[in-house]
Protein backbone atom coordinates (compact mmCIF):
# COMPACT_ATOMS: atom_id res chain seq x y z
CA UNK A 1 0.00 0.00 0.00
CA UNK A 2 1.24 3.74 -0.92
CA UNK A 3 1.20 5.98 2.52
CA UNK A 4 1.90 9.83 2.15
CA UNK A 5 2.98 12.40 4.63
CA UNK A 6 3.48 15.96 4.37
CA UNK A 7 4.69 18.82 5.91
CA UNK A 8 6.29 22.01 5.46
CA UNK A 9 8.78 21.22 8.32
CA UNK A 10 11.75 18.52 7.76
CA UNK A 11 11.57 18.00 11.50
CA UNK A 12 8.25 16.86 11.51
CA UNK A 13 8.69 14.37 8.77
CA UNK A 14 11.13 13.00 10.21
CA UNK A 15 9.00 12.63 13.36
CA UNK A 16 6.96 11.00 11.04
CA UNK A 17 9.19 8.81 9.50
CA UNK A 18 10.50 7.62 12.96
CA UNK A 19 7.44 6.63 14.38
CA UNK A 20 6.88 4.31 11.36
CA UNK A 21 10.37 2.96 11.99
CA UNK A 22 9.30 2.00 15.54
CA UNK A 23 7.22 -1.09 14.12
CA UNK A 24 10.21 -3.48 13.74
CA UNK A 25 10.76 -5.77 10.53
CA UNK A 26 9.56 -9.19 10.52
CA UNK A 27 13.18 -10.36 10.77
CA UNK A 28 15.60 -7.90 13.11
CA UNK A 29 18.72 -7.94 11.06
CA UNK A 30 16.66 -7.06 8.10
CA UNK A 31 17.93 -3.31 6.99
CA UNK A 32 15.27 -0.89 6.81
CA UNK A 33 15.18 1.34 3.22
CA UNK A 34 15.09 5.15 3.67
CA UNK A 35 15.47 6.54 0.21
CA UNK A 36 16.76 10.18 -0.19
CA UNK A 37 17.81 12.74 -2.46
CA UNK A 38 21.57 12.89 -1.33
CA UNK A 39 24.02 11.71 1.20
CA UNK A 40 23.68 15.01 3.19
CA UNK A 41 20.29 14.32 3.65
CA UNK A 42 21.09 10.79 4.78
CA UNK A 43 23.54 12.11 7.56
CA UNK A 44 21.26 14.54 9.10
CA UNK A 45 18.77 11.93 9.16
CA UNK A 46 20.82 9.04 10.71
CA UNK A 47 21.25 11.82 13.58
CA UNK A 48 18.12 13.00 14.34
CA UNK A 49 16.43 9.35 14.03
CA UNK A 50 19.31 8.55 16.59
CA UNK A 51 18.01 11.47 18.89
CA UNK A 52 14.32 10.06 18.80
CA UNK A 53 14.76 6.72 18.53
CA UNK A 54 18.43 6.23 20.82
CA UNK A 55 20.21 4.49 18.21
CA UNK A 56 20.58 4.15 14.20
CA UNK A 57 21.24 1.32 13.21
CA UNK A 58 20.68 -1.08 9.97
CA UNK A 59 19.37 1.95 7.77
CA UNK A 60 20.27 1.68 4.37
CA UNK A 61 19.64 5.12 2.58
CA UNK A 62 20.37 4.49 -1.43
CA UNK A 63 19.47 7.76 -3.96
CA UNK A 64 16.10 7.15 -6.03
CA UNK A 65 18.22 6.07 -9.24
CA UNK A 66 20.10 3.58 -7.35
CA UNK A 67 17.18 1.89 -5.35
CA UNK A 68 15.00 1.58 -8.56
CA UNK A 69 18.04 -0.12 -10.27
CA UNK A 70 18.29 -2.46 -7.34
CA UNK A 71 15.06 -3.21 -7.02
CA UNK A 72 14.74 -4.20 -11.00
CA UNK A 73 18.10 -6.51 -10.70
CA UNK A 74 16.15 -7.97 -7.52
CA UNK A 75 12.90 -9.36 -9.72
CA UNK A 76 14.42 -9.89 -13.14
CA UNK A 77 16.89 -12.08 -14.80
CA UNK A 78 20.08 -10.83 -16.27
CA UNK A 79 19.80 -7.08 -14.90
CA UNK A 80 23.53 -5.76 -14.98
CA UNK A 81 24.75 -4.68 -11.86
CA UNK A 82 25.80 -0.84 -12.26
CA UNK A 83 27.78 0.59 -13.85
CA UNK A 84 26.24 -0.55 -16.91
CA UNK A 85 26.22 0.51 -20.61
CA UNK A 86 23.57 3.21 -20.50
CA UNK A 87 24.77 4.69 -17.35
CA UNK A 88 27.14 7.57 -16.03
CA UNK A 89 30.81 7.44 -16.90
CA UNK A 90 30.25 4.13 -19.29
CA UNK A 91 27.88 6.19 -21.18
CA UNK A 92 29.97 9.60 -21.24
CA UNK A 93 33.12 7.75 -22.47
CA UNK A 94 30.65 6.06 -25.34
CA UNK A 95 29.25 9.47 -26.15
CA UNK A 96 33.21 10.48 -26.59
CA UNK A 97 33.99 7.91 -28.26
CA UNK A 98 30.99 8.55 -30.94
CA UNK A 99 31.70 11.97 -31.13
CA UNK A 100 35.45 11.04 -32.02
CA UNK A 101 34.12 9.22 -35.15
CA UNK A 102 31.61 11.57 -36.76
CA UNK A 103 31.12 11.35 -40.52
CA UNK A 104 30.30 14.65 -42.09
CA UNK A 105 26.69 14.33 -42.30
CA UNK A 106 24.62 17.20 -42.23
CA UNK A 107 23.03 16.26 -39.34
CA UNK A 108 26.44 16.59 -37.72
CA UNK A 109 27.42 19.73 -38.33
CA UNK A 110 26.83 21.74 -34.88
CA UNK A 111 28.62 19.49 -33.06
CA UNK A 112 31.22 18.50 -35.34
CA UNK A 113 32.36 22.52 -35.90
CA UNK A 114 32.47 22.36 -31.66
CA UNK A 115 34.60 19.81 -31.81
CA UNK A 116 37.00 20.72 -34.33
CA UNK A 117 37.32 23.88 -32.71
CA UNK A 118 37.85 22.80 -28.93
CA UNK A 119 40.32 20.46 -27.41
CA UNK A 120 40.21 17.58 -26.01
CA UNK A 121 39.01 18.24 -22.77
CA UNK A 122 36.17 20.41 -23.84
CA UNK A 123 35.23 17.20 -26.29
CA UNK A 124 35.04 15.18 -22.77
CA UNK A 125 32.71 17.89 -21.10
CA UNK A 126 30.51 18.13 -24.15
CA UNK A 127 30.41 13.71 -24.14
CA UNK A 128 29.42 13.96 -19.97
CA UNK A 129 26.68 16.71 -20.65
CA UNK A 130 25.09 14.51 -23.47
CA UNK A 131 25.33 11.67 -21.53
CA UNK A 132 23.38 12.88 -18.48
CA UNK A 133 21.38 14.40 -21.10
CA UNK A 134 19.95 11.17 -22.13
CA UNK A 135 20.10 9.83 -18.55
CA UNK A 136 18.09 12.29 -17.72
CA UNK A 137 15.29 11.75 -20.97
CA UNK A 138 15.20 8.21 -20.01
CA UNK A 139 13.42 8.84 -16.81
CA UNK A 140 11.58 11.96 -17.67
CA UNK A 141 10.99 12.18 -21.62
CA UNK A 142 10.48 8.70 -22.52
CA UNK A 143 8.20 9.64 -25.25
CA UNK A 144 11.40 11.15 -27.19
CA UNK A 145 13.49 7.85 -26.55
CA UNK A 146 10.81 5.75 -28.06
CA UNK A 147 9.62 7.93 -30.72
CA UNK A 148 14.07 8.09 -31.76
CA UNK A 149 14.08 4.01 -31.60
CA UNK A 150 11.24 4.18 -34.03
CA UNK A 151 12.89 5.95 -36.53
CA UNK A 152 11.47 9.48 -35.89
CA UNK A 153 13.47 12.50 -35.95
CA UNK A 154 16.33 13.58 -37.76
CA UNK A 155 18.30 15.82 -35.29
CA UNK A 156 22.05 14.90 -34.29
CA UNK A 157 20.58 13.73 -30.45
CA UNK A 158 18.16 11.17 -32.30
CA UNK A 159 20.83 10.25 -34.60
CA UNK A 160 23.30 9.38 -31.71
CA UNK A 161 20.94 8.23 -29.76
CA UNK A 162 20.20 5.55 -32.35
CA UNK A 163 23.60 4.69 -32.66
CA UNK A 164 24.08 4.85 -28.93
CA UNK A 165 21.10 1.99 -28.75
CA UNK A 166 20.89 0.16 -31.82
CA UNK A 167 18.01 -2.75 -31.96
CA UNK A 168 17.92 -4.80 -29.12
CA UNK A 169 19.84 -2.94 -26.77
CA UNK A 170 18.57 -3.00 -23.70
CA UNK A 171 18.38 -0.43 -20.98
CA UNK A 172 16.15 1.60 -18.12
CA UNK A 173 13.40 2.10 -20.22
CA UNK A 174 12.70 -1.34 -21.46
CA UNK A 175 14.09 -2.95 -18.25
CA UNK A 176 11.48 -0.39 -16.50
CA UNK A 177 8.68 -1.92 -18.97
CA UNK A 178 9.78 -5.01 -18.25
CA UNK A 179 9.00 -4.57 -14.99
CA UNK A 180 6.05 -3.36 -15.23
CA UNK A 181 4.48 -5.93 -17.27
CA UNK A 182 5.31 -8.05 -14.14
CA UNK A 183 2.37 -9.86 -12.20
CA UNK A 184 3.37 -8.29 -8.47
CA UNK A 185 0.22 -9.67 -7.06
CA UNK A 186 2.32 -12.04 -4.14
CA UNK A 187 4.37 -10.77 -1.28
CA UNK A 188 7.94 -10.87 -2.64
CA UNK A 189 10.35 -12.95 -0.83
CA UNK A 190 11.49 -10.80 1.96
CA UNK A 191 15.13 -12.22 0.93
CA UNK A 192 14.63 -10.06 -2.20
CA UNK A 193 12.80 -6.74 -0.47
CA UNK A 194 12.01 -5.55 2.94
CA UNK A 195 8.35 -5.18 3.30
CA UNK A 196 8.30 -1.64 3.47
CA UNK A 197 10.28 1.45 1.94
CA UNK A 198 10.27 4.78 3.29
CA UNK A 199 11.26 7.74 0.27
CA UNK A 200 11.98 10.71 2.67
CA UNK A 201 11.58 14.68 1.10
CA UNK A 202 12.57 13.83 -2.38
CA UNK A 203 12.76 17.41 -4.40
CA UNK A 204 12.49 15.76 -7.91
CA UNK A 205 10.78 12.06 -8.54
CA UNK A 206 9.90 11.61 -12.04
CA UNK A 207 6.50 9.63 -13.09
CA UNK A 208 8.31 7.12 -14.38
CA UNK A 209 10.01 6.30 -10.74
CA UNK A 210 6.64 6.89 -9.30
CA UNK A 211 4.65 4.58 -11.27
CA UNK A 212 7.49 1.61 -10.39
CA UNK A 213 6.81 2.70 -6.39
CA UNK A 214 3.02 2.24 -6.97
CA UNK A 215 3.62 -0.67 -8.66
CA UNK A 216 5.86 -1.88 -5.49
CA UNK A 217 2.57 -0.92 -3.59
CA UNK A 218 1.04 -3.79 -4.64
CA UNK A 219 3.28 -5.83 -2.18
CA UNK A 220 4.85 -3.98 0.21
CA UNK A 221 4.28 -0.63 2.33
CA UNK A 222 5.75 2.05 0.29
CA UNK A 223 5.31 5.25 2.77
CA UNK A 224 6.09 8.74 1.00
CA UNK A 225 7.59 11.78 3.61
CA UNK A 226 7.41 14.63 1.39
CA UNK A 227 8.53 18.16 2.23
CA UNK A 228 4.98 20.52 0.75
CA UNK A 229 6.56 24.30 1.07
CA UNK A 230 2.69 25.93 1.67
CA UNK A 231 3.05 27.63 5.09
CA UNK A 232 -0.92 25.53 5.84
């Protein structure tokens, strides 16, 4: 089931969020799952659950990206651990590596006259912010990515896409579908995921992460702290 707190006061959710953590697992060395948006977040939490609570202990506190990921290599076969293909440096490096190689098609010209006009540590920079460029449409533009692996478009970012992902490459979006054509209707095998997950004042969550956590609801407790800045 999908629970949802809010507040306009970080204290308070975490009040929140503690009082949820009172109910103990089924099994005691069982981690709980506190997902956040960065490791700051994750200190300041550890401490002030350890001033309410008097100890904290067996928390695990993974970023969104990294606990969906986890969570898809936990229910289905042949999931790569990270870092994989489509992801971070692997996929900046490939970007370079394209980018290296560019024919003179017209399509090519922008960044082909950047290139040839930079060195090769501006090259590197411009390969990085492609890459989290398409990390980033992935999660929250998956219209575009399907709409490039059909064939649509002409720009250079459809064009490299396509040669980034050529047919039957495989990566978050169709490991996400995947996933979602999945029949969660049984509690999973605690072995593979605690019964509950906490996601504590995310800023950003995309619908694409959302619909995988209400998809999660279907079997486990998926509770929601979010921070809501009206002063109500």
């Amino acid at each position: 089931m999908l629970h949802f707190v809010q507040s306009n006061c970080l204290e308070a959710l975490a009040t929140e969020l503690a009082e949820v953590l009172r109910t103990p697992l089924p099994d005691a060395l069982m981690p709980d799952t506190i997902v956040v948006q960065h490791p700051g977040i994750a200190q300041w939490l550890s401490l002030r659950l350890a001033s309410m609570l008097g100890i904290s202990a067996n928390f695990r506190f993974p970023l969104p990206a990294q606990f969906i990921w986890n969570v898809f290599r936990a229910v289905l076969p042949a999931v790569p651990e990270a870092p994989h293909p489509f992801e971070g440096d692997v996929l900046t490096w490939r970007v370079l590596a394209l980018l290296q190689d560019l024919d003179p098609a017209e399509h090519w010209e922008e960044l082909r006259r950047y290139i040839d006009h930079q060195g090769e540590r501006e090259a590197y920079e411009l390969a990085g912010r492609i890459a989290l460029t398409f990390e980033r449409y992935l999660v929250y533009r998956p219209q575009w990515i399907r709409a490039w692996e059909r064939g649509e478009d002409r720009h250079w970012q459809a064009q490299l896409w396509r040669r980034l992902a050529p047919v039957g490459a495989r990566h978050w979006l169709h490991i996400r579908d995947e996933f979602m054509a999945l029949p969660l209707k049984q509690p999973l095998d605690a072995s593979v995921l605690a019964p509950r997950v906490c996601l504590f004042s995310l800023r950003t969550f995309s619908p694409a992460y959302f619909e995988v956590m209400a998809r999660l609801g279907a079997t486990i407790d998926v509770h929601f702290f979010y921070f809501n800045p009206c002063r109500q």
